[in-house]
N, C-alpha and C. Protein backbone atom coordinates (compact mmCIF):
# COMPACT_ATOMS: atom_id res chain seq x y z
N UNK A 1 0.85 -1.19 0.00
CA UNK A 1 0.00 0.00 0.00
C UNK A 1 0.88 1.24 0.00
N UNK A 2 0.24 2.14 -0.39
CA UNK A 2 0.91 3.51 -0.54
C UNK A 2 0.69 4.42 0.46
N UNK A 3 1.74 5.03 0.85
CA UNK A 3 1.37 5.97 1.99
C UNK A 3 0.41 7.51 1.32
N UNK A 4 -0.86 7.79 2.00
CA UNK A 4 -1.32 9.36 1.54
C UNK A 4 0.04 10.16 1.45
N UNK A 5 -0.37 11.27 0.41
CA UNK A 5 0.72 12.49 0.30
C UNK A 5 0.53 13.22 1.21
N UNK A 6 1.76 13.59 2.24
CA UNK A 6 1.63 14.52 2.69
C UNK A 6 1.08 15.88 2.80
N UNK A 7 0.33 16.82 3.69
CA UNK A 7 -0.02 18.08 3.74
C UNK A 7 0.15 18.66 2.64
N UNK A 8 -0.87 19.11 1.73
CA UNK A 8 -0.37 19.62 0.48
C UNK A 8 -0.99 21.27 0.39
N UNK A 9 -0.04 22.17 0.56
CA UNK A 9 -0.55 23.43 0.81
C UNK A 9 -1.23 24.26 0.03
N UNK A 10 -1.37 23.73 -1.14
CA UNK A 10 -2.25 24.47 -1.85
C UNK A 10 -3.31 24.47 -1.09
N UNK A 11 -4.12 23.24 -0.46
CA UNK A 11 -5.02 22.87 -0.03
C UNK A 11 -5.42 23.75 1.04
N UNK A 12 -4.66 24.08 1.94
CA UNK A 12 -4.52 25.38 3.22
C UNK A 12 -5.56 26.24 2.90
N UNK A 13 -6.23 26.90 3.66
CA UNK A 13 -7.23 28.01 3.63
C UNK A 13 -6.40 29.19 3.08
N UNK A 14 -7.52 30.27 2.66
CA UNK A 14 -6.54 31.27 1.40
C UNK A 14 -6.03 31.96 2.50
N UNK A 15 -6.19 32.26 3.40
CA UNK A 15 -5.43 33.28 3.93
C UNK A 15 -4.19 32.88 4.67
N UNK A 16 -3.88 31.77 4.59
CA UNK A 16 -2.54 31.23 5.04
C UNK A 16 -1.60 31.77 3.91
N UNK A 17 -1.48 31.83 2.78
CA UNK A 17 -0.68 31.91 2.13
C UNK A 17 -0.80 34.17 1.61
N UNK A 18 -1.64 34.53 2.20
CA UNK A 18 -1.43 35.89 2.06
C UNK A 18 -0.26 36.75 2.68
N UNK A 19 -0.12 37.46 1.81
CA UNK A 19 0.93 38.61 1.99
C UNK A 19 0.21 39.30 3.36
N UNK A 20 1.97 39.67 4.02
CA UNK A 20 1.54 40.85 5.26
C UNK A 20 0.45 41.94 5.20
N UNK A 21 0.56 42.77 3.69
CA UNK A 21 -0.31 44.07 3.00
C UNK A 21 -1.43 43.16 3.06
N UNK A 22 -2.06 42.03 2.62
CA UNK A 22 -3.10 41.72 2.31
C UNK A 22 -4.28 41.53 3.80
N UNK A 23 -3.38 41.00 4.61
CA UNK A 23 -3.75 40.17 5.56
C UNK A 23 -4.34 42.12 6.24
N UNK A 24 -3.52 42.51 6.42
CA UNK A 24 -3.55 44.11 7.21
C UNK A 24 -4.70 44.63 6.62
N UNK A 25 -4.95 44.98 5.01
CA UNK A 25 -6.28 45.21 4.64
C UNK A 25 -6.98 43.96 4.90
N UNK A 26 -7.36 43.74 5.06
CA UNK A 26 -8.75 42.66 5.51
C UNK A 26 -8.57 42.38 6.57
N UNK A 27 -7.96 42.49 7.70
CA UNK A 27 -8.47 42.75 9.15
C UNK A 27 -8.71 44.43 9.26
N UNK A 28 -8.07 45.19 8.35
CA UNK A 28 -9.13 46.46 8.51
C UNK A 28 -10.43 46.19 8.04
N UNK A 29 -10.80 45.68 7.06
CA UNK A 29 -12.06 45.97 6.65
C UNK A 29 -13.19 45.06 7.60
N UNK A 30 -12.20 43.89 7.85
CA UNK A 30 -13.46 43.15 8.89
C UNK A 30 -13.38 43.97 10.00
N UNK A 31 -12.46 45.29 10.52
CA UNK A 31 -12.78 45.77 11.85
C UNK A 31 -13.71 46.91 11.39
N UNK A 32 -13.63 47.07 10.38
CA UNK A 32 -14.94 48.33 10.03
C UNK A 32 -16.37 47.86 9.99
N UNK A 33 -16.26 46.69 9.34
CA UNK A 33 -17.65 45.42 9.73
C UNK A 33 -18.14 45.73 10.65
N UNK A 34 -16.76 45.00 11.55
CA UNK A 34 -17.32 44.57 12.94
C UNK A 34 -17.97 46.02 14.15
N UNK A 35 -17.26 47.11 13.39
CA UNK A 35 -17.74 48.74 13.97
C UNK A 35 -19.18 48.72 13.78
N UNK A 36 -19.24 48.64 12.41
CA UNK A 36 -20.47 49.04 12.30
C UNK A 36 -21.63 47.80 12.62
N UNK A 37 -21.50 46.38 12.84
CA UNK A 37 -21.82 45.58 13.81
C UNK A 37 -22.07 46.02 14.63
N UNK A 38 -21.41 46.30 15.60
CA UNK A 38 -21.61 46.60 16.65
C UNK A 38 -22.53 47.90 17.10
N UNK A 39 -22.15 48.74 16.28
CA UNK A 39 -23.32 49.82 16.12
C UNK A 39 -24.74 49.91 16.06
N UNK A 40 -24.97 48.50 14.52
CA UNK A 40 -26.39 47.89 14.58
C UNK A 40 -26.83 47.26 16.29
N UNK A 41 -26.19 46.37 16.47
CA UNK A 41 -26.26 45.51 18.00
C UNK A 41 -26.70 46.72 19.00
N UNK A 42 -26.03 47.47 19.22
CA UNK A 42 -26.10 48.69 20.23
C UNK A 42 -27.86 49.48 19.82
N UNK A 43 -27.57 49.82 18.49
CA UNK A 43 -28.95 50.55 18.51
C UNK A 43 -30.17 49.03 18.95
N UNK A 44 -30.22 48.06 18.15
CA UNK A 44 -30.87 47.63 18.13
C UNK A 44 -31.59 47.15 19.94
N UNK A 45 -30.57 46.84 20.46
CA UNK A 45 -30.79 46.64 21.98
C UNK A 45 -31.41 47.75 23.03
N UNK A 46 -30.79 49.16 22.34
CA UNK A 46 -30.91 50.19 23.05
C UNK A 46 -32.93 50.42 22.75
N UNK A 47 -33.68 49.69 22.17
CA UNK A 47 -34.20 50.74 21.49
C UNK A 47 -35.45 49.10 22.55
N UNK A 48 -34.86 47.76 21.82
CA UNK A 48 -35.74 46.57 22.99
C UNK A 48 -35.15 45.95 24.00
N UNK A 49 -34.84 46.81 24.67
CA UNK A 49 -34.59 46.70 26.07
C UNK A 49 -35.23 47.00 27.08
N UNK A 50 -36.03 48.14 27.13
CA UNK A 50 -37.40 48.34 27.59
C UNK A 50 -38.56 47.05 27.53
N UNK A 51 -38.61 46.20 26.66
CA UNK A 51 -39.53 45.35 26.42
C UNK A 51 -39.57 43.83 27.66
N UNK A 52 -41.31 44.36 27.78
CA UNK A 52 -41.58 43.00 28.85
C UNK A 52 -42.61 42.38 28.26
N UNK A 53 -41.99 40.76 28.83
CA UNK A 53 -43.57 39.56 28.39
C UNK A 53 -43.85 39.32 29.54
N UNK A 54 -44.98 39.33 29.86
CA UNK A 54 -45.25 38.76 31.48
C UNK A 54 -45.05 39.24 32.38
N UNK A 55 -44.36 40.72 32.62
CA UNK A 55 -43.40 40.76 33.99
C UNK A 55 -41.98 40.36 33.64
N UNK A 56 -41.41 39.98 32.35
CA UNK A 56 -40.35 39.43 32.59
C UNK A 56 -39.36 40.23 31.95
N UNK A 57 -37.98 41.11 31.86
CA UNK A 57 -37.37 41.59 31.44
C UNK A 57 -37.24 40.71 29.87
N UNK A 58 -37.59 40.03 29.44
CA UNK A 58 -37.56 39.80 27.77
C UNK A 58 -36.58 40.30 26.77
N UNK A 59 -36.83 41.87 26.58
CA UNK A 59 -36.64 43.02 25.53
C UNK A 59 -34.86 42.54 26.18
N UNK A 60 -34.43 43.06 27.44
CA UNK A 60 -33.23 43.30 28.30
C UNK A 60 -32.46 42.06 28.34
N UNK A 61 -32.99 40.90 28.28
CA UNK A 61 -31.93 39.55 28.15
C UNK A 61 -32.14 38.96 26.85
N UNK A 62 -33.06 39.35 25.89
CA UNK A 62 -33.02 39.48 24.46
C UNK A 62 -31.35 40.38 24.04
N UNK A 63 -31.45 41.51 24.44
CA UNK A 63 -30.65 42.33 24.04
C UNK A 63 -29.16 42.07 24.41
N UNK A 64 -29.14 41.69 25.36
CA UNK A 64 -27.88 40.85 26.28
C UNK A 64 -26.98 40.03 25.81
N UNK A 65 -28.20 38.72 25.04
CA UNK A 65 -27.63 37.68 24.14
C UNK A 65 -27.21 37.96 23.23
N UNK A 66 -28.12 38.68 22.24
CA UNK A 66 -27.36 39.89 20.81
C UNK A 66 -26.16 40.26 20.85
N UNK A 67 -25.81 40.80 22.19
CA UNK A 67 -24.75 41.68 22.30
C UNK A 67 -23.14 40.14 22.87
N UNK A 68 -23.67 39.36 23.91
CA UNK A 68 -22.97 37.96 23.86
C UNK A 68 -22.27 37.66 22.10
N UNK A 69 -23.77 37.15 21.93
CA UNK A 69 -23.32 36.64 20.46
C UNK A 69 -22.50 37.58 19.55
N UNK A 70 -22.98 38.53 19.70
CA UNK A 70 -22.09 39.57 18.51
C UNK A 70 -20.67 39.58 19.10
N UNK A 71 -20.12 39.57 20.51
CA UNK A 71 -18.62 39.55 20.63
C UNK A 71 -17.97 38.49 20.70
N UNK A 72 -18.41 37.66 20.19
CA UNK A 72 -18.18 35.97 20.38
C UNK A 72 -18.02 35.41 19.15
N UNK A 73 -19.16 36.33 18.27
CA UNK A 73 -18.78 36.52 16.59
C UNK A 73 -17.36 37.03 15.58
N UNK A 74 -17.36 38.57 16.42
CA UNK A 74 -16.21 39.19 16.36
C UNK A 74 -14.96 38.90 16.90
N UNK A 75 -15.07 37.99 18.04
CA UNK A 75 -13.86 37.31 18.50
C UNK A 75 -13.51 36.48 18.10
N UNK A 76 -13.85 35.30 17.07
CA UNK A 76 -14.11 33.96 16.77
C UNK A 76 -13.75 34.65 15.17
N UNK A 77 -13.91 35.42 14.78
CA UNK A 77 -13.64 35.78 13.25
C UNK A 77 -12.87 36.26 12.76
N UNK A 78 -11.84 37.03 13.68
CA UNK A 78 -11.08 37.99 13.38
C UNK A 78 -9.57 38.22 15.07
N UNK A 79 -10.39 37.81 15.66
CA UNK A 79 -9.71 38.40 17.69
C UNK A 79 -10.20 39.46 18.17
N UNK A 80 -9.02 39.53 18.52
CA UNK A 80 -9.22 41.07 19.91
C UNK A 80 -9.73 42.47 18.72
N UNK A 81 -9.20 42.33 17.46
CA UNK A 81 -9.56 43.48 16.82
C UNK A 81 -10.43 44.25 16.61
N UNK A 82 -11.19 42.70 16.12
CA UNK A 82 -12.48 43.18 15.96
C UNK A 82 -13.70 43.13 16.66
N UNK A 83 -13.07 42.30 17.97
CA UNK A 83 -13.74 42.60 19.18
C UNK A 83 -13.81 43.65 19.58
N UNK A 84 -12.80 44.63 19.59
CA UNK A 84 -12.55 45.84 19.90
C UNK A 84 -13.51 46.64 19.07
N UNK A 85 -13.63 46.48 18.18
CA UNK A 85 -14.06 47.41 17.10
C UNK A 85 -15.47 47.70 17.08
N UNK A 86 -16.05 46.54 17.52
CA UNK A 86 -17.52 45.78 17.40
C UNK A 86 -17.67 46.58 18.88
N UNK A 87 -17.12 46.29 19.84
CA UNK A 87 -17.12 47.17 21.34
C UNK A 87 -17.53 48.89 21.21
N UNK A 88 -16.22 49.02 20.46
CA UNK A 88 -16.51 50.38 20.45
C UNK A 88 -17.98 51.03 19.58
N UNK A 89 -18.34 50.30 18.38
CA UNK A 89 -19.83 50.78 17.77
C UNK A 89 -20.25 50.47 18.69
N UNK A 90 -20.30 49.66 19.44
CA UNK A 90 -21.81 49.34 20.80
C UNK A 90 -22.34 50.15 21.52
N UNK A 91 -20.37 50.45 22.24
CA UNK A 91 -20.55 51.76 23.32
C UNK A 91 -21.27 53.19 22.69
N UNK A 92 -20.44 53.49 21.28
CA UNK A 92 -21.43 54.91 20.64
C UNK A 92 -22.78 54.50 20.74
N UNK A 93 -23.15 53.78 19.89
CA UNK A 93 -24.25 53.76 19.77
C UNK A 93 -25.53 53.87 20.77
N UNK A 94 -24.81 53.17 21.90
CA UNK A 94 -25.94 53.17 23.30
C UNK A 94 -25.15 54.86 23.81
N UNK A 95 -24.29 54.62 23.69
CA UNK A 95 -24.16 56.34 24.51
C UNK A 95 -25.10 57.47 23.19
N UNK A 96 -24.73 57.37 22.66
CA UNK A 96 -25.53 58.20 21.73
C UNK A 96 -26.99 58.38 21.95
N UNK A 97 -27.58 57.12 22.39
CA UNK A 97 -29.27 56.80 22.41
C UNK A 97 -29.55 57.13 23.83
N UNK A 98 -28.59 57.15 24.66
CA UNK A 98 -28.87 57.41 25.94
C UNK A 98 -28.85 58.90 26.09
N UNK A 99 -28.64 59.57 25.30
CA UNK A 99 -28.30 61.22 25.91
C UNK A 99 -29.89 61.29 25.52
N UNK A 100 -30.03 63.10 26.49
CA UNK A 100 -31.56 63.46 26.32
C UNK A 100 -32.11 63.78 25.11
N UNK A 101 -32.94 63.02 24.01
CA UNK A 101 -33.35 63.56 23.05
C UNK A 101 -33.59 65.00 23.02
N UNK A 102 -34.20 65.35 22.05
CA UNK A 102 -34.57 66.75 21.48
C UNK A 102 -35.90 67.22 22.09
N UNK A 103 -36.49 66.33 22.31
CA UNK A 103 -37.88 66.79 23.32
C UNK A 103 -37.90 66.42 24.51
N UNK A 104 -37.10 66.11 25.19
CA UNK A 104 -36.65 65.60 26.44
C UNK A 104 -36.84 63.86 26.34
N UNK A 105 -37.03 63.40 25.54
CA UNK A 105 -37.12 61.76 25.75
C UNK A 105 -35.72 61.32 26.23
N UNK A 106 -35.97 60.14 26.85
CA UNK A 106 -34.50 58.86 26.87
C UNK A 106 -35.07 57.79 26.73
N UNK A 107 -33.97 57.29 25.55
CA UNK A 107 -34.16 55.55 25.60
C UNK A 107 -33.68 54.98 26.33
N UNK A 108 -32.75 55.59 27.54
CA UNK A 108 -31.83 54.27 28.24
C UNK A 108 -31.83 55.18 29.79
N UNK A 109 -33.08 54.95 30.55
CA UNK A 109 -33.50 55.82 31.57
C UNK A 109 -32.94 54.89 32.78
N UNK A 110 -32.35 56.22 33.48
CA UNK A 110 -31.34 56.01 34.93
C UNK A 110 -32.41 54.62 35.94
N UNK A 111 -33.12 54.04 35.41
CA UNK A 111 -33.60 52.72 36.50
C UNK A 111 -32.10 51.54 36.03
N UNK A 112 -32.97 50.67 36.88
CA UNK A 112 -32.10 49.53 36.78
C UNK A 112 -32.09 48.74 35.23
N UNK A 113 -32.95 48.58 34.85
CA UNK A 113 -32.99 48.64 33.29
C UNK A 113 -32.06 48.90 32.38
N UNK A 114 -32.03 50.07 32.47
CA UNK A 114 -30.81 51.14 31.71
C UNK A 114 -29.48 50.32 32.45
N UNK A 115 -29.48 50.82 33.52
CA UNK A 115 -27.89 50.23 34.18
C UNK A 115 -27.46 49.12 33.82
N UNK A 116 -28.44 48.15 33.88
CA UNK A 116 -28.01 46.99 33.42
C UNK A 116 -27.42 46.71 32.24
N UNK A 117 -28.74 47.39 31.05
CA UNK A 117 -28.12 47.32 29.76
C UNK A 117 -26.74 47.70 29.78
N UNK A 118 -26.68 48.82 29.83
CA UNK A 118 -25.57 49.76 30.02
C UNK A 118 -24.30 49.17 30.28
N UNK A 119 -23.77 48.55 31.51
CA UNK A 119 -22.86 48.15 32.42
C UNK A 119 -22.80 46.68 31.81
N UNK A 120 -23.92 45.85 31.76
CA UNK A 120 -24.10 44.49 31.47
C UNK A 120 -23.28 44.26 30.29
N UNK A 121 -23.86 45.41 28.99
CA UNK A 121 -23.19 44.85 27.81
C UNK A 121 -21.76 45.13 28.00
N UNK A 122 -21.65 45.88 28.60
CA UNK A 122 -19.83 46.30 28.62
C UNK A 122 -19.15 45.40 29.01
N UNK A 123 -19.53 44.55 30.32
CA UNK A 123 -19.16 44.23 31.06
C UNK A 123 -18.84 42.08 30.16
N UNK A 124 -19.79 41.86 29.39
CA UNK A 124 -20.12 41.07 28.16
C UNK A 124 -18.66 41.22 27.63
N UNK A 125 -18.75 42.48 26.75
CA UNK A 125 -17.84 42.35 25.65
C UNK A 125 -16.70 42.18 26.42
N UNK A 126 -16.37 43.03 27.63
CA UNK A 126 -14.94 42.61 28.33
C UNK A 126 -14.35 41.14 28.47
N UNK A 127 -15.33 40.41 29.24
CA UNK A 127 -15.55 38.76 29.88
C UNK A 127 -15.09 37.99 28.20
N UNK A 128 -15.77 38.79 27.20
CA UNK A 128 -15.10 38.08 25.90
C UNK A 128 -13.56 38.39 25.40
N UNK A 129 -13.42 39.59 25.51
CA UNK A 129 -12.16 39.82 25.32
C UNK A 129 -10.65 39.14 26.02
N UNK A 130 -11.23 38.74 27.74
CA UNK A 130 -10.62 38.10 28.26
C UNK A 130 -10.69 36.13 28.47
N UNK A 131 -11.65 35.99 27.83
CA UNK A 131 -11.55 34.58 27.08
C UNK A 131 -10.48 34.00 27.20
N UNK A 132 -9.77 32.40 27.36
CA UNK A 132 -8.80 31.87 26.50
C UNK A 132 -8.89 32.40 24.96
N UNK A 133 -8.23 32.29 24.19
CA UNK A 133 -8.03 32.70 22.78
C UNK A 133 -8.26 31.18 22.16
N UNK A 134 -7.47 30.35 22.75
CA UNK A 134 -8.46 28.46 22.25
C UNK A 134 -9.43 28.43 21.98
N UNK A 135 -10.15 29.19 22.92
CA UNK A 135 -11.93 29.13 22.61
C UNK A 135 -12.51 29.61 21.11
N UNK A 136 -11.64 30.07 20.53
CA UNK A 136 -11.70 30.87 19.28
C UNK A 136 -11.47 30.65 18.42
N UNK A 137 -10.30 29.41 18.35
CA UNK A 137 -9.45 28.98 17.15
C UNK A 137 -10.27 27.80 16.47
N UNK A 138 -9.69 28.16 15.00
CA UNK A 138 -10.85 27.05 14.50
C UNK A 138 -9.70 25.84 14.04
N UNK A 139 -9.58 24.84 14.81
CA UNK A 139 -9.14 23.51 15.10
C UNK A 139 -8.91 22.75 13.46
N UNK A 140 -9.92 23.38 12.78
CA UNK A 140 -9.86 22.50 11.59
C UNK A 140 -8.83 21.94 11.25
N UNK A 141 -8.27 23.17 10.44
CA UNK A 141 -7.29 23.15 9.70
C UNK A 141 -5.95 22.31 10.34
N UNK A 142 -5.51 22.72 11.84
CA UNK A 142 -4.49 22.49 12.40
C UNK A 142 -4.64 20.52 12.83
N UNK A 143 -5.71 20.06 13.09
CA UNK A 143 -6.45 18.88 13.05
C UNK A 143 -5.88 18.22 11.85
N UNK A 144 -6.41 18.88 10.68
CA UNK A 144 -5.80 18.36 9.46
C UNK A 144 -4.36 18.15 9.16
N UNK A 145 -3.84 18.83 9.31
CA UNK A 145 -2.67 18.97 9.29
C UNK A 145 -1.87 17.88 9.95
N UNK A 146 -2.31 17.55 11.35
CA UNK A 146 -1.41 16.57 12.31
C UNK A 146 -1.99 15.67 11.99
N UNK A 147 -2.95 15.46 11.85
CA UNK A 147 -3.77 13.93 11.04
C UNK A 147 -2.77 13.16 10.05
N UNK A 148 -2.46 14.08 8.75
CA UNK A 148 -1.44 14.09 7.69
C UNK A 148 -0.78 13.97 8.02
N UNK A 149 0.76 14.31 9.02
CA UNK A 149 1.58 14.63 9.19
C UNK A 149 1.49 12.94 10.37
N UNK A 150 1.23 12.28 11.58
CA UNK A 150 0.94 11.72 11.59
C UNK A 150 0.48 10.37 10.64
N UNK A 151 -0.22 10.37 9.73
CA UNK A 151 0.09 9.17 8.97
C UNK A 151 1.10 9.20 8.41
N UNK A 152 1.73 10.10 7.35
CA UNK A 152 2.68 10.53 7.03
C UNK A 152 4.14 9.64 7.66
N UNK A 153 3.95 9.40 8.63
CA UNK A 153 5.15 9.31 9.81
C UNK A 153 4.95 7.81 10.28
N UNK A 154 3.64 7.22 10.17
CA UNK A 154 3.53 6.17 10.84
C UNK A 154 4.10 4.99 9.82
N UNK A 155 4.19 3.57 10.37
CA UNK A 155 4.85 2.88 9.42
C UNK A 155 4.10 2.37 8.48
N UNK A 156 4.50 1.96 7.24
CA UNK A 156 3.43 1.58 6.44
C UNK A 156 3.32 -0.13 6.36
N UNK A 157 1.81 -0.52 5.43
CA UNK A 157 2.28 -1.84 5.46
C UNK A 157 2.58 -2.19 4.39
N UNK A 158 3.51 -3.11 4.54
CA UNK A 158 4.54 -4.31 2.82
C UNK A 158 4.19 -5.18 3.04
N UNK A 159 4.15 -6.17 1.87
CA UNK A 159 4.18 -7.08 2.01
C UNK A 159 5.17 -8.01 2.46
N UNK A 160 5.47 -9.03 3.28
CA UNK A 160 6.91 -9.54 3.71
C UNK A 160 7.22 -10.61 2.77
N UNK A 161 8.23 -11.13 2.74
CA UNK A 161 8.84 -12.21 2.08
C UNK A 161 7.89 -13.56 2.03
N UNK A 162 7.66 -13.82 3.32
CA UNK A 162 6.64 -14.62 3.56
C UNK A 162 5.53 -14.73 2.89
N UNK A 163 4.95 -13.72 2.57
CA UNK A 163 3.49 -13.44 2.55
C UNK A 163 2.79 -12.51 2.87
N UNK A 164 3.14 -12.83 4.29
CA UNK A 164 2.56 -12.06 4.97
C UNK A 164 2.48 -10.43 5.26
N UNK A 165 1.51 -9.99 5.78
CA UNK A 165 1.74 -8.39 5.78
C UNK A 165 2.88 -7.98 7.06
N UNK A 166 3.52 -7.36 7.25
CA UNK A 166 4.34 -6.54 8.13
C UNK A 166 4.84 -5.14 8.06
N UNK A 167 4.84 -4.56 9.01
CA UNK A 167 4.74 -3.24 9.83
C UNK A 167 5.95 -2.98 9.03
N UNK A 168 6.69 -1.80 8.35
CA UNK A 168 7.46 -1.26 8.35
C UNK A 168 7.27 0.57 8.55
N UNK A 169 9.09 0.59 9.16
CA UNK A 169 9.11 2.41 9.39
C UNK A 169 9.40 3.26 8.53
């Protein structure tokens, strides 16, 4: 039998084989994404967070998870960058919605509500930022790789003089 060919890099995901310039534009552009991500996330929370079913804060742990998922997205896609990035549209965006409108309204009023949102999501995107970074990595590729590299290495089988099959290194 024939041993599989080793790891063959064409095969590698495209961005393994990108240039420094390349790699630098496209973690800018996914951190501009992830800005304006985060911006959507922020308004969108700021605006059902107020919302109850039953008595039950709903709108506010609706908005919570959005904001979970979105830095878990941005961390998992890109890192700290665009975690960062995705952070910072959040924070504008709810600070923005929180100042006193033009007729005196607020969307993000000094109760516990507001605070929560407020403090909660921040407090979210931080708890993500400080993550293991494992939690993030996508295993695939590197899986593949030692899989290959591993058979690659192990002994193969011949046929022996005998007949019979035997182990060689």
């Amino acid at each position: 039998m024939s041993s599989p060919a080793p790891y063959d890099v064409s095969s590698a995901p495209h961005h393994a084989s990108a240039t420094p310039a390349t790699r630098r534009r496209s973690l800018l552009g996914r951190a501009v994404l992830a800005l304006l991500l985060g911006g959507a996330v922020g308004v969108i929370g700021t605006v059902a967070h107020r919302a109850e079913w039953a008595g039950l804060p709903t709108g506010l742990l609706m908005a919570l998870a959005l904001t979970l998922s979105t830095a878990v997205l941005c961390r998992a896609w890109s890192g700290t960058a665009t975690l960062l990035a995705a952070g910072a549209g959040w924070l504008v965006a709810v600070q923005v919605l929180a100042a006193t409108g033009p007729g005196g309204d607020v969307l993000v009023p000094a109760q516990t509500v507001g605070y929560v949102w407020t403090y909660g999501g921040l407090v979210l995107v931080a708890v993500t930022a400080f993550l293991p970074r494992t939690w993030f990595v996508d295993d695939a590729v590197a899986d593949e790789v030692g899989a290959d590299t591993a058979v690659a290495h192990e002994a193969v089988d011949v046929e022996g003089e005998d007949g019979g099959d035997r182990r060689q290194p």
